[in-house]
PDB file of N, CA and C in Angstrom:
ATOM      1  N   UNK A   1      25.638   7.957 -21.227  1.00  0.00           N
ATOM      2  CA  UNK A   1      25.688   7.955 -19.795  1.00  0.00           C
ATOM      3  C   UNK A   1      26.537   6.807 -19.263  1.00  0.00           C
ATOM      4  N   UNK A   2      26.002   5.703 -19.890  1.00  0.00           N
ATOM      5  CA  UNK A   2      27.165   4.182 -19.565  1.00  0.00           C
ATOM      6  C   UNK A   2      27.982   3.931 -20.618  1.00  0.00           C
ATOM      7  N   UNK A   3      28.727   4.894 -21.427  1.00  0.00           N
ATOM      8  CA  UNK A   3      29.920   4.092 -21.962  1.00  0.00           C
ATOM      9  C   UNK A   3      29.905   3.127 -21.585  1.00  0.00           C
ATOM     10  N   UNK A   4      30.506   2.077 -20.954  1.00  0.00           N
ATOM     11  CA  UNK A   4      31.222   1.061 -21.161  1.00  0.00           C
ATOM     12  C   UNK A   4      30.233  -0.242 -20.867  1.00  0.00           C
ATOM     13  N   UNK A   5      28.991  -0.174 -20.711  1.00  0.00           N
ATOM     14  CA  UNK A   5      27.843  -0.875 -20.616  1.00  0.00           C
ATOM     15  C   UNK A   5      27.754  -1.857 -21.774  1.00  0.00           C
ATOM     16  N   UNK A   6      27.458  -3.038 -21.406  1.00  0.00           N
ATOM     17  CA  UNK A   6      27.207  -4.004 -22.516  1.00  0.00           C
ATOM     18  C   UNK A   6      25.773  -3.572 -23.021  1.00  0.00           C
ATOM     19  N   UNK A   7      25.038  -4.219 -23.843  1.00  0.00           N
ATOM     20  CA  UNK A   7      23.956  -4.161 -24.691  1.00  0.00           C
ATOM     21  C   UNK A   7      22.704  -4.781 -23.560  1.00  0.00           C
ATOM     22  N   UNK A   8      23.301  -6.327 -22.607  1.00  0.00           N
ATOM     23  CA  UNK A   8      22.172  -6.555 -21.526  1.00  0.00           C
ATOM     24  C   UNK A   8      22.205  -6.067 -20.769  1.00  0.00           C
ATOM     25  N   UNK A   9      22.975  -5.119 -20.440  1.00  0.00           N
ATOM     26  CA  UNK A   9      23.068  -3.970 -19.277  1.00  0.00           C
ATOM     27  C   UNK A   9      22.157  -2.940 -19.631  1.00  0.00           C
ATOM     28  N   UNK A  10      22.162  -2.346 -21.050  1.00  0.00           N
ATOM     29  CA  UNK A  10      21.775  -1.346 -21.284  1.00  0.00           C
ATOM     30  C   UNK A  10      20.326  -1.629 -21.971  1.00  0.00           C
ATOM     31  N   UNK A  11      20.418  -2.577 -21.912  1.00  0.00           N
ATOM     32  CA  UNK A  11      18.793  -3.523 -22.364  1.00  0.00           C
ATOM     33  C   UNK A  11      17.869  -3.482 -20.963  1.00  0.00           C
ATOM     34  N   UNK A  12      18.386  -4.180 -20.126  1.00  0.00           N
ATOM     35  CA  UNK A  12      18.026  -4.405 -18.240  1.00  0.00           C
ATOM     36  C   UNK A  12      17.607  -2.922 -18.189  1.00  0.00           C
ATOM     37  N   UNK A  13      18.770  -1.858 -17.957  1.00  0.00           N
ATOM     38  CA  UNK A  13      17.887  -0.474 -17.545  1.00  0.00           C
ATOM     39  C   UNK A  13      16.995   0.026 -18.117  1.00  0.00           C
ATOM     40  N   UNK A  14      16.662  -0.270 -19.652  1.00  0.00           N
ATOM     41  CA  UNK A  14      15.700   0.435 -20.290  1.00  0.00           C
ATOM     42  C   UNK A  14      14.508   0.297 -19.781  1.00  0.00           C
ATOM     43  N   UNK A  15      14.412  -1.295 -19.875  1.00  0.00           N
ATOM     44  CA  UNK A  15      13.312  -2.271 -19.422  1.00  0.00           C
ATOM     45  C   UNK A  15      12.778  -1.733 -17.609  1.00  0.00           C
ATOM     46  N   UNK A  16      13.835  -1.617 -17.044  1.00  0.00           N
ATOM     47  CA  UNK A  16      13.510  -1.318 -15.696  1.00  0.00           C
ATOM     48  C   UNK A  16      13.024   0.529 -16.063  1.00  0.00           C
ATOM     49  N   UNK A  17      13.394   1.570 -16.357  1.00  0.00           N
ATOM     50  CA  UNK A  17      13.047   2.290 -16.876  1.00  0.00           C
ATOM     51  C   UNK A  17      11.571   2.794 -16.956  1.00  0.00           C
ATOM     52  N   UNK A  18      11.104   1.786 -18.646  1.00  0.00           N
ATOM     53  CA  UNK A  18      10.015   2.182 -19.111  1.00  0.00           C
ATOM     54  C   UNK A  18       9.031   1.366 -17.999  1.00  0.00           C
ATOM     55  N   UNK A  19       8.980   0.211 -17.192  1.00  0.00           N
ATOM     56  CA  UNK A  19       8.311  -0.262 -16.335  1.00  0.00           C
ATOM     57  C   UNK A  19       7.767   0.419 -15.063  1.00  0.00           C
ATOM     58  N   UNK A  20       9.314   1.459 -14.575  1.00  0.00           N
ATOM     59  CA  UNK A  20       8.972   2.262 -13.690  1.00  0.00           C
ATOM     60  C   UNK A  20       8.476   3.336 -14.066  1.00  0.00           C
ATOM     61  N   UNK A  21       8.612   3.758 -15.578  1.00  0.00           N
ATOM     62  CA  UNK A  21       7.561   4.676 -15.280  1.00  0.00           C
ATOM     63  C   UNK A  21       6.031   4.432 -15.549  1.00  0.00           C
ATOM     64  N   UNK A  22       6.075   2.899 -15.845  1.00  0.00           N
ATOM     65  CA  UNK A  22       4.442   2.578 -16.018  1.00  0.00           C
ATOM     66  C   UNK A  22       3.721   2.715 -14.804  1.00  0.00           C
ATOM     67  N   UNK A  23       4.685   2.129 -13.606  1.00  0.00           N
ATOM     68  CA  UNK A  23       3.999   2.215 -12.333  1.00  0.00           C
ATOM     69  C   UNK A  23       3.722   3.496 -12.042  1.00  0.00           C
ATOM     70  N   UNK A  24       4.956   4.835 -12.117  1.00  0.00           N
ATOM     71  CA  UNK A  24       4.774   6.353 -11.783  1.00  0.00           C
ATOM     72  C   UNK A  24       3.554   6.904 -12.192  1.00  0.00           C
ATOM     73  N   UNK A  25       3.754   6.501 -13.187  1.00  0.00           N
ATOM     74  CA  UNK A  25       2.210   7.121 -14.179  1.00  0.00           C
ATOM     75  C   UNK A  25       0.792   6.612 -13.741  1.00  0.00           C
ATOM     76  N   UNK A  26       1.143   5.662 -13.655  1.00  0.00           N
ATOM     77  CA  UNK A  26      -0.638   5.249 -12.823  1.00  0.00           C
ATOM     78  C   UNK A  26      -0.426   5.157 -11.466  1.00  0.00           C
ATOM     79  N   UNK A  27       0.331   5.412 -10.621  1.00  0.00           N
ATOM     80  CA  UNK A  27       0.532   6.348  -9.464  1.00  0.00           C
ATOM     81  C   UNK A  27      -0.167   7.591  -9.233  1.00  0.00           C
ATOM     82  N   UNK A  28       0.143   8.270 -10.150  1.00  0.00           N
ATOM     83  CA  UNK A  28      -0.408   9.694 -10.157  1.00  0.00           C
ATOM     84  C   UNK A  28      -1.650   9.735 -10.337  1.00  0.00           C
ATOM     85  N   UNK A  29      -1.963   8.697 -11.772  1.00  0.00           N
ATOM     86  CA  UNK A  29      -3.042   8.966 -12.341  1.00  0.00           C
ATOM     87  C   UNK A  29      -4.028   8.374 -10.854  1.00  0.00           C
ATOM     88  N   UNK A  30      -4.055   7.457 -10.312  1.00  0.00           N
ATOM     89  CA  UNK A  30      -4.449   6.634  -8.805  1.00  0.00           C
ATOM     90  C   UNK A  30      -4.961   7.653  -8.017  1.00  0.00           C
ATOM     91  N   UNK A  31      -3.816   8.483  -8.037  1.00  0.00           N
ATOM     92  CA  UNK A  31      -4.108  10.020  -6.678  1.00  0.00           C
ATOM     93  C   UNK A  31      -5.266  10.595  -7.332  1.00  0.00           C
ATOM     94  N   UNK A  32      -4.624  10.823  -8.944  1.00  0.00           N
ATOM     95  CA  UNK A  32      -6.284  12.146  -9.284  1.00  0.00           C
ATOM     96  C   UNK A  32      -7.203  11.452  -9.312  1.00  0.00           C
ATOM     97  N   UNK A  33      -7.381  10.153  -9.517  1.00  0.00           N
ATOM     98  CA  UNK A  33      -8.784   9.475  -9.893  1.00  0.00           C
ATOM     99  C   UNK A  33      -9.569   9.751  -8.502  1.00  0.00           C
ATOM    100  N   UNK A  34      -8.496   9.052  -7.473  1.00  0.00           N
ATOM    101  CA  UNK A  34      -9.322   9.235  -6.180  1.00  0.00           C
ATOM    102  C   UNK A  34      -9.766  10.604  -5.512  1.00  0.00           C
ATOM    103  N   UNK A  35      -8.756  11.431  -5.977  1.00  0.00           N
ATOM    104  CA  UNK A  35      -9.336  12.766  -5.076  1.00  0.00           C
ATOM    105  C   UNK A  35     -10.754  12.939  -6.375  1.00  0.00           C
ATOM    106  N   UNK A  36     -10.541  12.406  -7.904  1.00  0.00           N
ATOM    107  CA  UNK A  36     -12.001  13.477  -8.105  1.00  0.00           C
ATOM    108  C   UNK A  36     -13.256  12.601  -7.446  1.00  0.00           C
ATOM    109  N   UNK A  37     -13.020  11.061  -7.323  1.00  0.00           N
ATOM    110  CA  UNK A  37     -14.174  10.648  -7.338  1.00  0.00           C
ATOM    111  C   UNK A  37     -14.708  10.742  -6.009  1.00  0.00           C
ATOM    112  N   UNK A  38     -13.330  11.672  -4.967  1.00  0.00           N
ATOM    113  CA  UNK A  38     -14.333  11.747  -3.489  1.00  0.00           C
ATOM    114  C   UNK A  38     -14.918  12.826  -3.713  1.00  0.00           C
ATOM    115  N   UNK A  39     -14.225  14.510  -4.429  1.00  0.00           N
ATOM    116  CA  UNK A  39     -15.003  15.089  -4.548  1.00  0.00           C
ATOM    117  C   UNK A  39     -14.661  16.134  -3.474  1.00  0.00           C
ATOM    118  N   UNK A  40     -15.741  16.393  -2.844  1.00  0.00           N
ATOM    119  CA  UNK A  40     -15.130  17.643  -1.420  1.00  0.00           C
ATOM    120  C   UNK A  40     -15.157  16.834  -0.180  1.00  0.00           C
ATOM    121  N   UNK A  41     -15.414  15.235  -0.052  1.00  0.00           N
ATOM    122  CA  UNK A  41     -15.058  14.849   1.007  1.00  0.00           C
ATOM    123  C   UNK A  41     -13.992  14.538   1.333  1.00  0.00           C
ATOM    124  N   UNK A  42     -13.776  14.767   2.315  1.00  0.00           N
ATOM    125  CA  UNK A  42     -11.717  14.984   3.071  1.00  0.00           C
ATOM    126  C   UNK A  42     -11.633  13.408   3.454  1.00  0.00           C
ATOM    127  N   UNK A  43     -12.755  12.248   3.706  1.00  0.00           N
ATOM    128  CA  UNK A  43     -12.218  11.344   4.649  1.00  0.00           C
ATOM    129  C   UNK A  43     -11.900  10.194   3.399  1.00  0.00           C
ATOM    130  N   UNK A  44     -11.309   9.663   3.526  1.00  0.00           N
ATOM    131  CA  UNK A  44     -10.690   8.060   2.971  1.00  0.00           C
ATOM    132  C   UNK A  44     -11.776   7.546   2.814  1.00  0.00           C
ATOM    133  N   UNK A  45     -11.981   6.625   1.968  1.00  0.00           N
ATOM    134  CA  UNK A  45     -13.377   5.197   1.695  1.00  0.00           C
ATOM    135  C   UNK A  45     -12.760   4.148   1.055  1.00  0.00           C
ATOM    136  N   UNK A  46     -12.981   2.873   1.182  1.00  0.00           N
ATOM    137  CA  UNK A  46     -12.656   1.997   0.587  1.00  0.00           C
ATOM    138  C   UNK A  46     -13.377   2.147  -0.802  1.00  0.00           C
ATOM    139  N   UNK A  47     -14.670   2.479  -0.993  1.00  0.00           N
ATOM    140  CA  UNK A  47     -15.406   2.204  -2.356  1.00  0.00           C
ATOM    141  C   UNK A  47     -14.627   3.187  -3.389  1.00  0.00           C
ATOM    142  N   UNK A  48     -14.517   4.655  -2.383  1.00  0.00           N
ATOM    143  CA  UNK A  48     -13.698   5.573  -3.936  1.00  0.00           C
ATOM    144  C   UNK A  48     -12.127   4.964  -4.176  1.00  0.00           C
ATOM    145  N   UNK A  49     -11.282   4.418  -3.673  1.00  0.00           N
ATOM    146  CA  UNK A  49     -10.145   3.566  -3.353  1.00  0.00           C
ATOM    147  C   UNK A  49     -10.390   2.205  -4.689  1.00  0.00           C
ATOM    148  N   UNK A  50     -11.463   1.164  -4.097  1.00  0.00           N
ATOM    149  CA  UNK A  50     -11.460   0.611  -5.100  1.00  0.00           C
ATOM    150  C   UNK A  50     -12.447   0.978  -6.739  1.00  0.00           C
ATOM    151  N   UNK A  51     -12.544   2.073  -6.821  1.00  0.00           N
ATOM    152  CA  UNK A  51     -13.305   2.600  -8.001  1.00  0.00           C
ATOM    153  C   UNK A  51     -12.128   3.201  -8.281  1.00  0.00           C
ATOM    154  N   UNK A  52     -11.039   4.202  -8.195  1.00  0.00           N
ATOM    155  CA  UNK A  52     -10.116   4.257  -8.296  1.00  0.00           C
ATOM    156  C   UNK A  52      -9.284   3.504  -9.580  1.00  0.00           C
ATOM    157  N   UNK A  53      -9.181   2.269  -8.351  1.00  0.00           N
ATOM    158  CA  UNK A  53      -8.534   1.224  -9.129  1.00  0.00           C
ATOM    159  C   UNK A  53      -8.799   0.626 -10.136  1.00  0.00           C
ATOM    160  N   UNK A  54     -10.454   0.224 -10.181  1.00  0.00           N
ATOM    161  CA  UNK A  54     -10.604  -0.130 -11.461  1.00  0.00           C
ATOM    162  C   UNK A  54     -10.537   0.076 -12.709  1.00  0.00           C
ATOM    163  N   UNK A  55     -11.017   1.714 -12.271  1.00  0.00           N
ATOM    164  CA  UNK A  55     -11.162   2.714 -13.342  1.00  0.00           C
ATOM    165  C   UNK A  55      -9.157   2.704 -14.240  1.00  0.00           C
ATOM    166  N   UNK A  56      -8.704   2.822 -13.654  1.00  0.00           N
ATOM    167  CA  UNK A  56      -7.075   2.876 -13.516  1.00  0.00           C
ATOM    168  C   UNK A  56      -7.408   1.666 -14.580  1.00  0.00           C
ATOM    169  N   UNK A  57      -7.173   0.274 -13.945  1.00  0.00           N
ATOM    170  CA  UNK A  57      -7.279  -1.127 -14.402  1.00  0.00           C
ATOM    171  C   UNK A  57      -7.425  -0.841 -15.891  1.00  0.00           C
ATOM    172  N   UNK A  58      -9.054  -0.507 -15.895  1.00  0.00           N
ATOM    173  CA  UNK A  58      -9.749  -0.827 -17.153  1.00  0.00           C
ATOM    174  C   UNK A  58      -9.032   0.352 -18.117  1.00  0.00           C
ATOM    175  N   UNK A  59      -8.424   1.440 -17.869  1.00  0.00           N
ATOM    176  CA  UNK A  59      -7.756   2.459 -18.807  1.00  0.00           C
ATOM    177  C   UNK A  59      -6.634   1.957 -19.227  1.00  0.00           C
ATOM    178  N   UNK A  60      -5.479   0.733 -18.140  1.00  0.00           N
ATOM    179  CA  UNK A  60      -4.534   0.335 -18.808  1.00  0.00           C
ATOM    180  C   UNK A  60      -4.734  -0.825 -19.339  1.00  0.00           C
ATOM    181  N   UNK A  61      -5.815  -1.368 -19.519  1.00  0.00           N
ATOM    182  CA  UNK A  61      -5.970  -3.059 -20.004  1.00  0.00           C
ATOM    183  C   UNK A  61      -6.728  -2.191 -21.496  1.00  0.00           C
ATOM    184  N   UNK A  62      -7.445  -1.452 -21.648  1.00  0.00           N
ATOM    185  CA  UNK A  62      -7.970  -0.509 -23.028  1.00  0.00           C
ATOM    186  C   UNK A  62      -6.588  -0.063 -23.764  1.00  0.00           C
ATOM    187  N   UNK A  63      -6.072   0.518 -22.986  1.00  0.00           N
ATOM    188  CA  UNK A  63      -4.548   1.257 -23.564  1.00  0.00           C
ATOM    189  C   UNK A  63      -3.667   0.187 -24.305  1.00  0.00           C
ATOM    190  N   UNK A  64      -3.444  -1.060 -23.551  1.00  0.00           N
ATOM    191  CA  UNK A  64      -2.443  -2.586 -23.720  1.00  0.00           C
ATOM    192  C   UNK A  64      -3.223  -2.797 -25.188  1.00  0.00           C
ATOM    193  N   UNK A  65      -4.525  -3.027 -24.887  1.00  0.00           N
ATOM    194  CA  UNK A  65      -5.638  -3.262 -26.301  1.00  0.00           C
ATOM    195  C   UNK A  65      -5.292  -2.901 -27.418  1.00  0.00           C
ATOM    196  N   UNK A  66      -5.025  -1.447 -27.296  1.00  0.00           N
ATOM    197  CA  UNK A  66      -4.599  -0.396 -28.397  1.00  0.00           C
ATOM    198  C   UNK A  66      -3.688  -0.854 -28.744  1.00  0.00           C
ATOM    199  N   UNK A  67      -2.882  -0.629 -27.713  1.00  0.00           N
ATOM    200  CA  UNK A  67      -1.145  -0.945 -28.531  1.00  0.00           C
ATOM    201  C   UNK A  67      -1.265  -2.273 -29.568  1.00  0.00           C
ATOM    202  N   UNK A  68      -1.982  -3.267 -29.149  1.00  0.00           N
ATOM    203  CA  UNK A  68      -1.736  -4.231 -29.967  1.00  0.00           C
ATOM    204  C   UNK A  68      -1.974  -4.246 -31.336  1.00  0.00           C
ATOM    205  N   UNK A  69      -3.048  -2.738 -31.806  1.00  0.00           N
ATOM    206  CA  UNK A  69      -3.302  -2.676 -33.139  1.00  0.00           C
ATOM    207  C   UNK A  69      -2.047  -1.655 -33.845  1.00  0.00           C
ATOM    208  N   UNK A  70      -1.192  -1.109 -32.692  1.00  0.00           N
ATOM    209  CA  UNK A  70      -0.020  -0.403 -33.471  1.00  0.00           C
ATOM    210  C   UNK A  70       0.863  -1.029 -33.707  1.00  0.00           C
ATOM    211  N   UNK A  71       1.807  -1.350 -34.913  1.00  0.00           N
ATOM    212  CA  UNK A  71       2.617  -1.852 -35.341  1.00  0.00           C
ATOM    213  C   UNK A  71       4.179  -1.379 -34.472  1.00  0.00           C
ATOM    214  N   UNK A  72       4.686  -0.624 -34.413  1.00  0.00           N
ATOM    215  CA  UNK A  72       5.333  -0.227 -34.034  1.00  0.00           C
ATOM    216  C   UNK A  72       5.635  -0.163 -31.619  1.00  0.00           C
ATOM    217  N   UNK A  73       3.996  -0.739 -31.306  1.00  0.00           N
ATOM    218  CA  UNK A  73       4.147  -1.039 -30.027  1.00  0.00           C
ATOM    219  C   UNK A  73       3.966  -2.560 -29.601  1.00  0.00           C
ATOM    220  N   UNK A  74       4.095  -2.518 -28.625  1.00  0.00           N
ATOM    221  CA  UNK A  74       4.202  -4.239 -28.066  1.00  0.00           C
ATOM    222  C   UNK A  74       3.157  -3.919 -26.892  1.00  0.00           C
ATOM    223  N   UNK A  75       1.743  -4.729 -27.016  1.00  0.00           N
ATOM    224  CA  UNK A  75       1.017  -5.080 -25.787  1.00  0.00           C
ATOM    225  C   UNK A  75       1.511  -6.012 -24.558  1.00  0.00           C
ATOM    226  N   UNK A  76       1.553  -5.864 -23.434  1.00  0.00           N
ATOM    227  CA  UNK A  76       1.886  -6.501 -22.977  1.00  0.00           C
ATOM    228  C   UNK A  76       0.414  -6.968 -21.635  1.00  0.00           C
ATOM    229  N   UNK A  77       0.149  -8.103 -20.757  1.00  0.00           N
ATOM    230  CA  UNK A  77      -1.013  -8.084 -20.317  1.00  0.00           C
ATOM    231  C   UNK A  77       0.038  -7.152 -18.881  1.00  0.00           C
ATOM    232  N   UNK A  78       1.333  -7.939 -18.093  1.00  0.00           N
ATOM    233  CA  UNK A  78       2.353  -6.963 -17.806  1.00  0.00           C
ATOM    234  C   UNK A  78       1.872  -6.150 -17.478  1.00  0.00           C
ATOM    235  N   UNK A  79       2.161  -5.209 -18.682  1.00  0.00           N
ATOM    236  CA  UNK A  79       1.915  -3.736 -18.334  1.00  0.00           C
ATOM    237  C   UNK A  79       0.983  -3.411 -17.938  1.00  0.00           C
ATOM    238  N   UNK A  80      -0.095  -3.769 -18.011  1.00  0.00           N
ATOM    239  CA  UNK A  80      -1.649  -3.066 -17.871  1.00  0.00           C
ATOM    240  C   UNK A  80      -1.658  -3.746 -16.068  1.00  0.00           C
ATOM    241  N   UNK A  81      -0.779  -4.966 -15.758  1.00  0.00           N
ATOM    242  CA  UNK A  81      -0.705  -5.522 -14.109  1.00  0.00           C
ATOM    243  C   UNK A  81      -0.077  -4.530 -13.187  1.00  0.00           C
ATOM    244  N   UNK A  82       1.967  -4.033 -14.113  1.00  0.00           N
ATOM    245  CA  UNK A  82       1.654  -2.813 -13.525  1.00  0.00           C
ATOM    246  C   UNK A  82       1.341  -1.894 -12.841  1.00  0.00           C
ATOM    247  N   UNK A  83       0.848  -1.208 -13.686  1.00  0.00           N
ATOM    248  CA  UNK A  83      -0.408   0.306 -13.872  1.00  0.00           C
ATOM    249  C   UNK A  83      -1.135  -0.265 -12.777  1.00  0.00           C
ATOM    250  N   UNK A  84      -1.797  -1.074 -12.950  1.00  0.00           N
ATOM    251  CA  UNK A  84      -2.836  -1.547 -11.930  1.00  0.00           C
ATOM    252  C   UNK A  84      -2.481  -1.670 -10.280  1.00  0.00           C
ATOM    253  N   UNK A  85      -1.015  -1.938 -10.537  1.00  0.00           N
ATOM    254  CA  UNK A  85      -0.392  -2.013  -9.077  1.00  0.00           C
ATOM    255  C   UNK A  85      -0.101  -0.230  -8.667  1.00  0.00           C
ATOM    256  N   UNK A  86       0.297   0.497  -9.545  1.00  0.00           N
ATOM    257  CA  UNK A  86       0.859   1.908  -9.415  1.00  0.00           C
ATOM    258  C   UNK A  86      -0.659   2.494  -8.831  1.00  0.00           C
ATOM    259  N   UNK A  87      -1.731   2.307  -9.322  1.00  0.00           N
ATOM    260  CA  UNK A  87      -2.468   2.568  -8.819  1.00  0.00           C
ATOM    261  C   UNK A  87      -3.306   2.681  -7.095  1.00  0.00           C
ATOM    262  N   UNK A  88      -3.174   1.412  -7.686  1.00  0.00           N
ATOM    263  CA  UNK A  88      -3.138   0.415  -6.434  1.00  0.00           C
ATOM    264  C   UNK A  88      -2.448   0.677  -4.986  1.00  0.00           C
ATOM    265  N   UNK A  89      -1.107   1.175  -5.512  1.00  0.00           N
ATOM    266  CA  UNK A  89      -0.255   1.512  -4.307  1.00  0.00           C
ATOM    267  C   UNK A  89      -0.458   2.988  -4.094  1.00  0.00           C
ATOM    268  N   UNK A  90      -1.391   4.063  -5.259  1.00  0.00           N
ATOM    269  CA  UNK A  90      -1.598   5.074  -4.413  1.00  0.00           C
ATOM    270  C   UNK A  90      -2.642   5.523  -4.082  1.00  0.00           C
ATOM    271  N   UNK A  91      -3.697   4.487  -3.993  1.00  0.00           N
ATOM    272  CA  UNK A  91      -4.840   4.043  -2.566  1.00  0.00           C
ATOM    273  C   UNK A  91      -4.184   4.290  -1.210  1.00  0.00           C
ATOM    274  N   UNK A  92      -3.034   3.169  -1.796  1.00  0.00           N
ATOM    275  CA  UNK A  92      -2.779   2.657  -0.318  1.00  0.00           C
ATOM    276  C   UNK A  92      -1.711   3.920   0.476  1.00  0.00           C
ATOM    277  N   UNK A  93      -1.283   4.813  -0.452  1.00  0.00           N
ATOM    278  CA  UNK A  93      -0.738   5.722   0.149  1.00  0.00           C
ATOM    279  C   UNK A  93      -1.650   6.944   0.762  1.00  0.00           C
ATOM    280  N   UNK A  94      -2.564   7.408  -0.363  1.00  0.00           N
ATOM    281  CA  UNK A  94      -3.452   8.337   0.159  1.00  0.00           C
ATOM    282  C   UNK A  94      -4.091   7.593   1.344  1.00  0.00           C
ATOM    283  N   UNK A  95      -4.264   6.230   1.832  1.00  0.00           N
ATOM    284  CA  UNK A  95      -4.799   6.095   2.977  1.00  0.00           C
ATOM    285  C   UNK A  95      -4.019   5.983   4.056  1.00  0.00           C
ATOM    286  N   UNK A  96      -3.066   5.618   3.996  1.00  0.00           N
ATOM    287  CA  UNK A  96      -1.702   6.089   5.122  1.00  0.00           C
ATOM    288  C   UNK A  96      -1.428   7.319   5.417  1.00  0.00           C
ATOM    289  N   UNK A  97      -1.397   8.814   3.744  1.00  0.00           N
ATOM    290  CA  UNK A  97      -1.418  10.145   4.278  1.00  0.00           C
ATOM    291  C   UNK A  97      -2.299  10.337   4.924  1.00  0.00           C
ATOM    292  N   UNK A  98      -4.089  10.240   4.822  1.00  0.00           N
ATOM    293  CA  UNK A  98      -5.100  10.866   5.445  1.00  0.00           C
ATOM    294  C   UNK A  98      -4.767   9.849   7.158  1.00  0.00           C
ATOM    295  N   UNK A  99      -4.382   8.666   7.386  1.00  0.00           N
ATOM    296  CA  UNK A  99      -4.256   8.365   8.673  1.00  0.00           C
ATOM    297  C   UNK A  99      -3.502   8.898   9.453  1.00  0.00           C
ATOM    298  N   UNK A 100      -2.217   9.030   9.029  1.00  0.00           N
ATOM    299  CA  UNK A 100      -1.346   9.852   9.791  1.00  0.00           C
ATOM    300  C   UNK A 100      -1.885  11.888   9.979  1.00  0.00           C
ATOM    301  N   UNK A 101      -2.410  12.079   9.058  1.00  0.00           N
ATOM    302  CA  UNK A 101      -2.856  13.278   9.446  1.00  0.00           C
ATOM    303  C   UNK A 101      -4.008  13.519  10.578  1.00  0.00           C
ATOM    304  N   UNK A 102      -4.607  12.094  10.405  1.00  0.00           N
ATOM    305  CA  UNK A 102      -6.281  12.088  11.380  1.00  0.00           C
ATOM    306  C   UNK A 102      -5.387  12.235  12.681  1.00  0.00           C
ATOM    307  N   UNK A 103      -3.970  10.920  12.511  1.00  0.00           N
ATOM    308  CA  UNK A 103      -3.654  11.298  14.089  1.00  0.00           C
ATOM    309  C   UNK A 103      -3.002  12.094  14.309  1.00  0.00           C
ATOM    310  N   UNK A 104      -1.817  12.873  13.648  1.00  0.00           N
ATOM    311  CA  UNK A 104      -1.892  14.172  14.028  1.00  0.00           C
ATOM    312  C   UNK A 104      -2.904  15.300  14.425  1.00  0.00           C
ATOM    313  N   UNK A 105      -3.879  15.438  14.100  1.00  0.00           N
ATOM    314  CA  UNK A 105      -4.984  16.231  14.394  1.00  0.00           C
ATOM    315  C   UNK A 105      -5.504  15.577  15.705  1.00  0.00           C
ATOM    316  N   UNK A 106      -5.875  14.295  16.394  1.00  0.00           N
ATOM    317  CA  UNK A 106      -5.793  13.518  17.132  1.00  0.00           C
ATOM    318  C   UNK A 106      -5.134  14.063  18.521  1.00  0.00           C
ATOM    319  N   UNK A 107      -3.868  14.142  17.867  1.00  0.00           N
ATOM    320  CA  UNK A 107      -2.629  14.517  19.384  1.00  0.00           C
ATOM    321  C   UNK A 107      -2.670  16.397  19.403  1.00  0.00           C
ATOM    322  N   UNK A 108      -2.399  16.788  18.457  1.00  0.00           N
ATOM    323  CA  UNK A 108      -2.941  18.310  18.506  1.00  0.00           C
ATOM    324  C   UNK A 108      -4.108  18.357  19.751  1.00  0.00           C
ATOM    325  N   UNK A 109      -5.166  18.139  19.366  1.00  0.00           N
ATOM    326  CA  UNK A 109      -6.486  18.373  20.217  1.00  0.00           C
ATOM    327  C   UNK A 109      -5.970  17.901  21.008  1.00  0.00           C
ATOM    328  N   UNK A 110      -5.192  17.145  21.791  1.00  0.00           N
ATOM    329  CA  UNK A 110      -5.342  16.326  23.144  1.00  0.00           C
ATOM    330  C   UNK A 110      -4.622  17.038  23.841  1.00  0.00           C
ATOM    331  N   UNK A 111      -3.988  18.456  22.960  1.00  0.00           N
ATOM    332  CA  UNK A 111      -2.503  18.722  23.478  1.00  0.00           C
ATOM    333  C   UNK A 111      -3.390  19.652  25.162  1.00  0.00           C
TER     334      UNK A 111
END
């Protein structure tokens, strides 16, 4: 893709790369944790938000654990901070989607 890329060029993107997709991945994983642990309630909570997160937390600080007994991977504490942020940030998104929808529904009714 980069021919003409040096080795710290092509070192830098990897690194940026596999990092972003540490965050993507516990992004996602963030969304499903929270929708299962609300369950059939539609409204936002801080407690399923931060249960969420922990749960997230403690799967990538277990996972980092692991790696350290595989030869072939590198633990990092990093990574498992991360994950923890990817998570983290999709709290904070599912609570920005459900706000902006409350006020849409909000201005609807008022219409």
């Amino acid at each position: 893709m980069f021919p003409r890329a040096g080795p710290e060029t092509l070192e830098l993107m990897h690194a940026v790369i596999r990092k972003t997709a540490h965050l993507a991945n516990y992004f996602i994983l963030g969304l499903l944790l929270n929708r299962a642990l609300r369950g059939e309630d539609r409204a936002w909570e801080l407690k399923w938000a931060i249960w969420a997160v922990i749960i997230a937390a403690g799967y990538a600080s277990l996972d980092e654990f692991h790696q350290s007994f595989v030869p072939s991977r590198t633990a990092s504490p990093w990574d498992a901070l991360i994950d923890t942020v990817g998570a983290t940030f999709a709290q904070i998104s599912v609570w920005l989607w459900l706000a902006s929808k409350a006020r849409s529904a909000q201005r609807q009714s008022a219409r």
